[in-house]
PDB file of N, CA and C in Angstrom:
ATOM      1  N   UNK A   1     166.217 124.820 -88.136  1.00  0.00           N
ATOM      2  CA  UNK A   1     165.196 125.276 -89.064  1.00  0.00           C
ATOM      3  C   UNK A   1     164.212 126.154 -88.314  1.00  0.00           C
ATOM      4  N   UNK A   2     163.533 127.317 -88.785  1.00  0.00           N
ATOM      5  CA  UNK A   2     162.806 128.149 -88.250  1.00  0.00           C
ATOM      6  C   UNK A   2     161.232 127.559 -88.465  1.00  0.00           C
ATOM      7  N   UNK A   3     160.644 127.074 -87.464  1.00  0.00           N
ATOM      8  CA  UNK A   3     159.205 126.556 -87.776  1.00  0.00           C
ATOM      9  C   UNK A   3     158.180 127.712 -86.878  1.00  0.00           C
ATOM     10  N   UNK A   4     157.358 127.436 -87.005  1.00  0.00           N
ATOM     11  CA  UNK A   4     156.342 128.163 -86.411  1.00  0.00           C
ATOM     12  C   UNK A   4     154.985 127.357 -85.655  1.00  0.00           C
ATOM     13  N   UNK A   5     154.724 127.835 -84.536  1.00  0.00           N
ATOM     14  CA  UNK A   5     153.407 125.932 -84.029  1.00  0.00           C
ATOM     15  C   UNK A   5     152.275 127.001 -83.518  1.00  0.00           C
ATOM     16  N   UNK A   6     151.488 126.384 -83.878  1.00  0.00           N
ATOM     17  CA  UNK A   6     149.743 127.049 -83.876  1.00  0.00           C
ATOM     18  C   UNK A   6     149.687 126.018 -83.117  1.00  0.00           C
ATOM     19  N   UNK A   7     148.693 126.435 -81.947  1.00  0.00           N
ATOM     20  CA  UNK A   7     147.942 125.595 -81.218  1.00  0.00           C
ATOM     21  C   UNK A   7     146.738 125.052 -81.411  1.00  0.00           C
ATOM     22  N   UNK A   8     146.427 123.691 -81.545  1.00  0.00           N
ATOM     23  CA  UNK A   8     145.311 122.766 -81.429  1.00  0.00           C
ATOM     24  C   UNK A   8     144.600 122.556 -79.893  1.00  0.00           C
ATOM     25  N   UNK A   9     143.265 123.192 -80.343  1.00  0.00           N
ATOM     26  CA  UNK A   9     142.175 122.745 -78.876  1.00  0.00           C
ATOM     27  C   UNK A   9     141.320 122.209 -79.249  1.00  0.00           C
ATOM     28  N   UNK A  10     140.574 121.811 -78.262  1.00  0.00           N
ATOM     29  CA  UNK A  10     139.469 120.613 -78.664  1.00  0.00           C
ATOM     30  C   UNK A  10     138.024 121.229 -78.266  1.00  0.00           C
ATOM     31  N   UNK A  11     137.145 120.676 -78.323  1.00  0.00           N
ATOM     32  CA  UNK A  11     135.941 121.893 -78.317  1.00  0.00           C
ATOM     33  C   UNK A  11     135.569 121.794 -77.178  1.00  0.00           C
ATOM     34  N   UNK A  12     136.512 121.525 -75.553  1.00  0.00           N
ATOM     35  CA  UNK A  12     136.181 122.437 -74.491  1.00  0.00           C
ATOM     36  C   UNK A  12     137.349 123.588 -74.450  1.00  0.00           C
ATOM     37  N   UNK A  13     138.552 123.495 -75.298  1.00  0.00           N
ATOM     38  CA  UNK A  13     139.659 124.561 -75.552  1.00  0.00           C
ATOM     39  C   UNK A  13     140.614 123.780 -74.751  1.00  0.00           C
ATOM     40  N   UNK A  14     140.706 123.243 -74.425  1.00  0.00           N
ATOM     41  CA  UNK A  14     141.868 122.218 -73.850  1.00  0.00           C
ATOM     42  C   UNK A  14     142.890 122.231 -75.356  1.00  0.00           C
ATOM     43  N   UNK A  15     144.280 122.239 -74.912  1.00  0.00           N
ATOM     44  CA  UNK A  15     145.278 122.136 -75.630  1.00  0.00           C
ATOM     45  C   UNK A  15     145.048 120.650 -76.144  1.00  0.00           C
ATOM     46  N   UNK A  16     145.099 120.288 -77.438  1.00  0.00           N
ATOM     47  CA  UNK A  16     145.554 118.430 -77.537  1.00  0.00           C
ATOM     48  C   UNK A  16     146.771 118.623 -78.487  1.00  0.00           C
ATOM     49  N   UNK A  17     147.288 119.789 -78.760  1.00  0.00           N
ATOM     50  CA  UNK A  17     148.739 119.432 -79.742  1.00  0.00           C
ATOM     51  C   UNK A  17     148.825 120.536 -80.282  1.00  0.00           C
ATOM     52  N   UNK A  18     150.224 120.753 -81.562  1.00  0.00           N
ATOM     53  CA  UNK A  18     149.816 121.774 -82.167  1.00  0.00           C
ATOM     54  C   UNK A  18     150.759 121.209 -83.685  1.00  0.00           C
ATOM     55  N   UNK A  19     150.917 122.304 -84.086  1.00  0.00           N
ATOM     56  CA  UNK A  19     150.848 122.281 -85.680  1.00  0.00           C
ATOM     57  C   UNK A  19     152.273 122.701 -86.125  1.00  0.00           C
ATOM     58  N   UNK A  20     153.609 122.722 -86.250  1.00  0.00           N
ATOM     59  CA  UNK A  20     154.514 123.239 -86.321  1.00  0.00           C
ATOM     60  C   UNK A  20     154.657 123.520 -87.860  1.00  0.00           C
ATOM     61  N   UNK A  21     154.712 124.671 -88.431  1.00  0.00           N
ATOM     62  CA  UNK A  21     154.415 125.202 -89.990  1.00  0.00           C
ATOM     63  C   UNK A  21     155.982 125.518 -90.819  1.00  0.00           C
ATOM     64  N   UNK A  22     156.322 124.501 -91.415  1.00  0.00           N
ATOM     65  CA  UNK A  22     157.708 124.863 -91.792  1.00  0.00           C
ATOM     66  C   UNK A  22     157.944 126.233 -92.652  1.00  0.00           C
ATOM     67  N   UNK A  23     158.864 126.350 -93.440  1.00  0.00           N
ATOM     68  CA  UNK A  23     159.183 127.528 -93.760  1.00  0.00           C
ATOM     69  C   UNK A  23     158.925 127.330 -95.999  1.00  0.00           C
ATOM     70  N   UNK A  24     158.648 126.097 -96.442  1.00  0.00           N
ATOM     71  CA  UNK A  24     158.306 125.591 -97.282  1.00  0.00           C
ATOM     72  C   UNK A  24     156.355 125.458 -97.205  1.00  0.00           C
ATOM     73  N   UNK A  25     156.087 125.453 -96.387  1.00  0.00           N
ATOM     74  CA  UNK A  25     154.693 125.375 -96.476  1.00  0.00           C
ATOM     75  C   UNK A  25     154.381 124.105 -95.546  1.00  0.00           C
ATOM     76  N   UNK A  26     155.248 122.711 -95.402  1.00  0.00           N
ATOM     77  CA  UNK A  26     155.058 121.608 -95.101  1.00  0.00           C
ATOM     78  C   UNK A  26     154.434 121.921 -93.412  1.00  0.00           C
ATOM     79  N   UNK A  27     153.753 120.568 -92.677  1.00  0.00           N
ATOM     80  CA  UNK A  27     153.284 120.737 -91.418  1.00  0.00           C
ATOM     81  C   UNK A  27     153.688 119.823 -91.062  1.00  0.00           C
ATOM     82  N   UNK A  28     154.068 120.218 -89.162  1.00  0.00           N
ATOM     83  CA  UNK A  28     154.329 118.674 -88.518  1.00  0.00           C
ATOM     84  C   UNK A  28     153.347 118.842 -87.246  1.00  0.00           C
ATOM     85  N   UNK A  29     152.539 117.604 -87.239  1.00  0.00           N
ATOM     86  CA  UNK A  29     151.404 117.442 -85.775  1.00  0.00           C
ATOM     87  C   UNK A  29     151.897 116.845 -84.647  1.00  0.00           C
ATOM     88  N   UNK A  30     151.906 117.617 -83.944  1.00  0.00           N
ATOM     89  CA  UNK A  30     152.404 116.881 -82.636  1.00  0.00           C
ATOM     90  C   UNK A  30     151.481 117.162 -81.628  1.00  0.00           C
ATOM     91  N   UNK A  31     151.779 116.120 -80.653  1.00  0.00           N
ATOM     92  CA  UNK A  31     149.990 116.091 -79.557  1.00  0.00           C
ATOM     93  C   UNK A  31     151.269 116.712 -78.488  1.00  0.00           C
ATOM     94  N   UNK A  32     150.337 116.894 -77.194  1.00  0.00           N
ATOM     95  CA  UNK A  32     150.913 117.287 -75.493  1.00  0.00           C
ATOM     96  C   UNK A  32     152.115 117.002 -75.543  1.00  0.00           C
ATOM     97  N   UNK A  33     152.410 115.234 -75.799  1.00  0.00           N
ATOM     98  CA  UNK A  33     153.557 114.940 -75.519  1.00  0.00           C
ATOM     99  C   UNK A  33     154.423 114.728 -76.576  1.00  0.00           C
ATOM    100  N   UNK A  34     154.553 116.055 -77.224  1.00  0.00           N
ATOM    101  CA  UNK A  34     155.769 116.206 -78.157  1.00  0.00           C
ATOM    102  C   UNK A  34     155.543 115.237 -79.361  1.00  0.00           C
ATOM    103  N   UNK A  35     154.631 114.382 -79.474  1.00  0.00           N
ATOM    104  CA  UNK A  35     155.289 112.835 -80.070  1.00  0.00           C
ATOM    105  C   UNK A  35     154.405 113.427 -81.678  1.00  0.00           C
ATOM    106  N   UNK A  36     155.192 113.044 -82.902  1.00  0.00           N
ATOM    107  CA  UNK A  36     154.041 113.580 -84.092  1.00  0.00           C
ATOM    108  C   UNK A  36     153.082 112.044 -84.283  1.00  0.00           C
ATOM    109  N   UNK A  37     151.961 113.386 -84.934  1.00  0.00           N
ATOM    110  CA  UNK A  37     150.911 112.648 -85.013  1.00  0.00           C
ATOM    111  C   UNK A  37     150.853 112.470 -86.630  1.00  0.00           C
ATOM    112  N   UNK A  38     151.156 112.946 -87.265  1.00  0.00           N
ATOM    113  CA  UNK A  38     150.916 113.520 -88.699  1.00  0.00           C
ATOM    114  C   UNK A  38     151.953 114.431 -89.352  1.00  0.00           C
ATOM    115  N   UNK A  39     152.016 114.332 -90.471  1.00  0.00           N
ATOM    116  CA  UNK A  39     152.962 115.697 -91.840  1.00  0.00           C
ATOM    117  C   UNK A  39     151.721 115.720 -92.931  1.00  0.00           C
ATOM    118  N   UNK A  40     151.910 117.202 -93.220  1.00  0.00           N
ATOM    119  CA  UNK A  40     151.144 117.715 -94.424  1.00  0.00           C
ATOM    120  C   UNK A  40     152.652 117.836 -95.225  1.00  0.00           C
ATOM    121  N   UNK A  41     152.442 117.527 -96.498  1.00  0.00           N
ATOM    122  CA  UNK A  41     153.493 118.015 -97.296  1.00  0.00           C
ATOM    123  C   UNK A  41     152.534 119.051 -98.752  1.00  0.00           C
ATOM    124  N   UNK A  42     152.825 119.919 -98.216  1.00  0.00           N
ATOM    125  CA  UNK A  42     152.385 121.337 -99.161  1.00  0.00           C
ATOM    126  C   UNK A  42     152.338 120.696-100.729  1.00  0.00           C
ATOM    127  N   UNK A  43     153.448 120.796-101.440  1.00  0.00           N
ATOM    128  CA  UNK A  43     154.161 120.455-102.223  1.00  0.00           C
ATOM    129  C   UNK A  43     152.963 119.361-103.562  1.00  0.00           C
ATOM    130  N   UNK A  44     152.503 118.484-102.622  1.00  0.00           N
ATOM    131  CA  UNK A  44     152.104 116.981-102.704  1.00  0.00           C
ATOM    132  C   UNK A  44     150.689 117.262-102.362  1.00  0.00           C
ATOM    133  N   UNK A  45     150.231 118.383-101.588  1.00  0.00           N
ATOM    134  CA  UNK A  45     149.208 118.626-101.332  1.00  0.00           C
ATOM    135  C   UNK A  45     148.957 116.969-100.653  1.00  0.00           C
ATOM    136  N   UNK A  46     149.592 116.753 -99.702  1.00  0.00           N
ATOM    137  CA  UNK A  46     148.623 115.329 -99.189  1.00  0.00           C
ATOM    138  C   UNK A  46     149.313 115.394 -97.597  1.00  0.00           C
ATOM    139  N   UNK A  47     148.510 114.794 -96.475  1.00  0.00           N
ATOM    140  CA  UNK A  47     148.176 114.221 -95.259  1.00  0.00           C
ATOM    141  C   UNK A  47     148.701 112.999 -95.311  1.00  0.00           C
ATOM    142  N   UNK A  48     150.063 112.551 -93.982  1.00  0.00           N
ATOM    143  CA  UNK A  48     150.365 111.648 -94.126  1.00  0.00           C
ATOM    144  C   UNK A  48     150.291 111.193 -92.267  1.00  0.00           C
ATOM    145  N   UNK A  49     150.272 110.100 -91.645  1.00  0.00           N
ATOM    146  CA  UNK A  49     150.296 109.564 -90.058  1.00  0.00           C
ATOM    147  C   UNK A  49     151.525 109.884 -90.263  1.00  0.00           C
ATOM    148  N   UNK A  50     152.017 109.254 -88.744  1.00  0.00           N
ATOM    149  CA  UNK A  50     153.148 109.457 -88.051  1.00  0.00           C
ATOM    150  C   UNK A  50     153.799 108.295 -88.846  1.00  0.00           C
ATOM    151  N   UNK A  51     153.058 107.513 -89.131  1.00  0.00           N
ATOM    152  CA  UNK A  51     153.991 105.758 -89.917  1.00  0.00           C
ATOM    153  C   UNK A  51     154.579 106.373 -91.450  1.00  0.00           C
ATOM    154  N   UNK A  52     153.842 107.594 -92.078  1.00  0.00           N
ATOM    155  CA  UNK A  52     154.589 108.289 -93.034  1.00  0.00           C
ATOM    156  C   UNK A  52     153.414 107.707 -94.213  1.00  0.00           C
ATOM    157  N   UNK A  53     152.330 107.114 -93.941  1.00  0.00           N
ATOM    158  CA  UNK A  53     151.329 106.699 -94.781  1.00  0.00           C
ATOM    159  C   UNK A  53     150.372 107.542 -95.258  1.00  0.00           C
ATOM    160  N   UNK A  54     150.332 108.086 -96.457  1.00  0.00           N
ATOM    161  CA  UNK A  54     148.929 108.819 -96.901  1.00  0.00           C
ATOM    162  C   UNK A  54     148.012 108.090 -96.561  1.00  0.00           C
ATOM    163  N   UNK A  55     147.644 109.066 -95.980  1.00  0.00           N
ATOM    164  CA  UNK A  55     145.945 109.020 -95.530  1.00  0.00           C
ATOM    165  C   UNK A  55     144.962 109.762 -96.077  1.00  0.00           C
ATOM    166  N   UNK A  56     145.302 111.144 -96.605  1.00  0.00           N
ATOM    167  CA  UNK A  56     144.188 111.947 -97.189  1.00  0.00           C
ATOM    168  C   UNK A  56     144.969 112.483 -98.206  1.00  0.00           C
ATOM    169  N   UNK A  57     143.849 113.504 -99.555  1.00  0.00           N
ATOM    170  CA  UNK A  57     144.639 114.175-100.158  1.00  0.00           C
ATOM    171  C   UNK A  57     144.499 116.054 -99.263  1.00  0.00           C
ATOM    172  N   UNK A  58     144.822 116.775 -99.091  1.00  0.00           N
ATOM    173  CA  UNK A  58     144.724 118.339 -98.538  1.00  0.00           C
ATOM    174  C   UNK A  58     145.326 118.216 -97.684  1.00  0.00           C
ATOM    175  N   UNK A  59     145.260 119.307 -96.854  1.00  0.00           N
ATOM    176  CA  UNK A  59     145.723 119.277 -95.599  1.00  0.00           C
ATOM    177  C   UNK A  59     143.999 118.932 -94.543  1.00  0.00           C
ATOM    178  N   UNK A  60     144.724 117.494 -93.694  1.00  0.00           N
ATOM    179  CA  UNK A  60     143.743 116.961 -93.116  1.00  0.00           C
ATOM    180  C   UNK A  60     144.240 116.766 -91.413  1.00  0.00           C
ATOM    181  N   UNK A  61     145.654 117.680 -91.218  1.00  0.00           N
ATOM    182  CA  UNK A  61     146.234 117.400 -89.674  1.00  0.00           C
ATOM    183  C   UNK A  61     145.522 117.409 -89.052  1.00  0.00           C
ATOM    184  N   UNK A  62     144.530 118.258 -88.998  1.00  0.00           N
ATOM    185  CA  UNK A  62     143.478 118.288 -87.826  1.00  0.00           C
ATOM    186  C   UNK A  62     142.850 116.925 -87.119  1.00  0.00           C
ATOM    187  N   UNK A  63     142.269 116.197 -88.124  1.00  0.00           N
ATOM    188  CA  UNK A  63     141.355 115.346 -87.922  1.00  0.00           C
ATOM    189  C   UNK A  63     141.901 114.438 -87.249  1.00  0.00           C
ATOM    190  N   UNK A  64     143.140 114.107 -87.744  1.00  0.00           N
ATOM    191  CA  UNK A  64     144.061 113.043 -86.850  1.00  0.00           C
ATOM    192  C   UNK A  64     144.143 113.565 -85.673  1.00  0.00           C
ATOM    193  N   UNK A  65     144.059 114.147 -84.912  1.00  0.00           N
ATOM    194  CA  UNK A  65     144.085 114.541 -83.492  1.00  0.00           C
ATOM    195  C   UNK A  65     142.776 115.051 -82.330  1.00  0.00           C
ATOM    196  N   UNK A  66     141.956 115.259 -83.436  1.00  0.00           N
ATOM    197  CA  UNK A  66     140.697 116.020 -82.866  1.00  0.00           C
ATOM    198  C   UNK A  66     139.590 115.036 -82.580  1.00  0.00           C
TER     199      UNK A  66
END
């Protein structure tokens, strides 16, 4: 699948993860070490953890990592 990953920094600019942007709109968060933190599902408009649990309604990847 063709994704696309924006980088996440933290407010000294240090890398903490990034954002991999599917080709549907959906997001996957992943920190340094590869591992996800989070999915946005476009679609559903909702923020889910890595356990696959809504947590927010929008897109909220950020917060989980920052």
């Amino acid at each position: 699948m063709n994704t696309k990953a924006t980088a996440i920094h933290d407010r000294a600019g240090n890398v903490v993860g990034h954002v991999e942007n599917q080709p549907n709109g959906d997001q996957v968060l992943r920190d340094t070490q590869d591992q996800v933190r989070g999915y946005y599902d476009a679609k559903g408009d909702y923020t889910r953890d890595a356990d696959q649990n809504i947590v927010a309604k929008g897109n909220k990847l950020r917060s989980l990592i920052c």
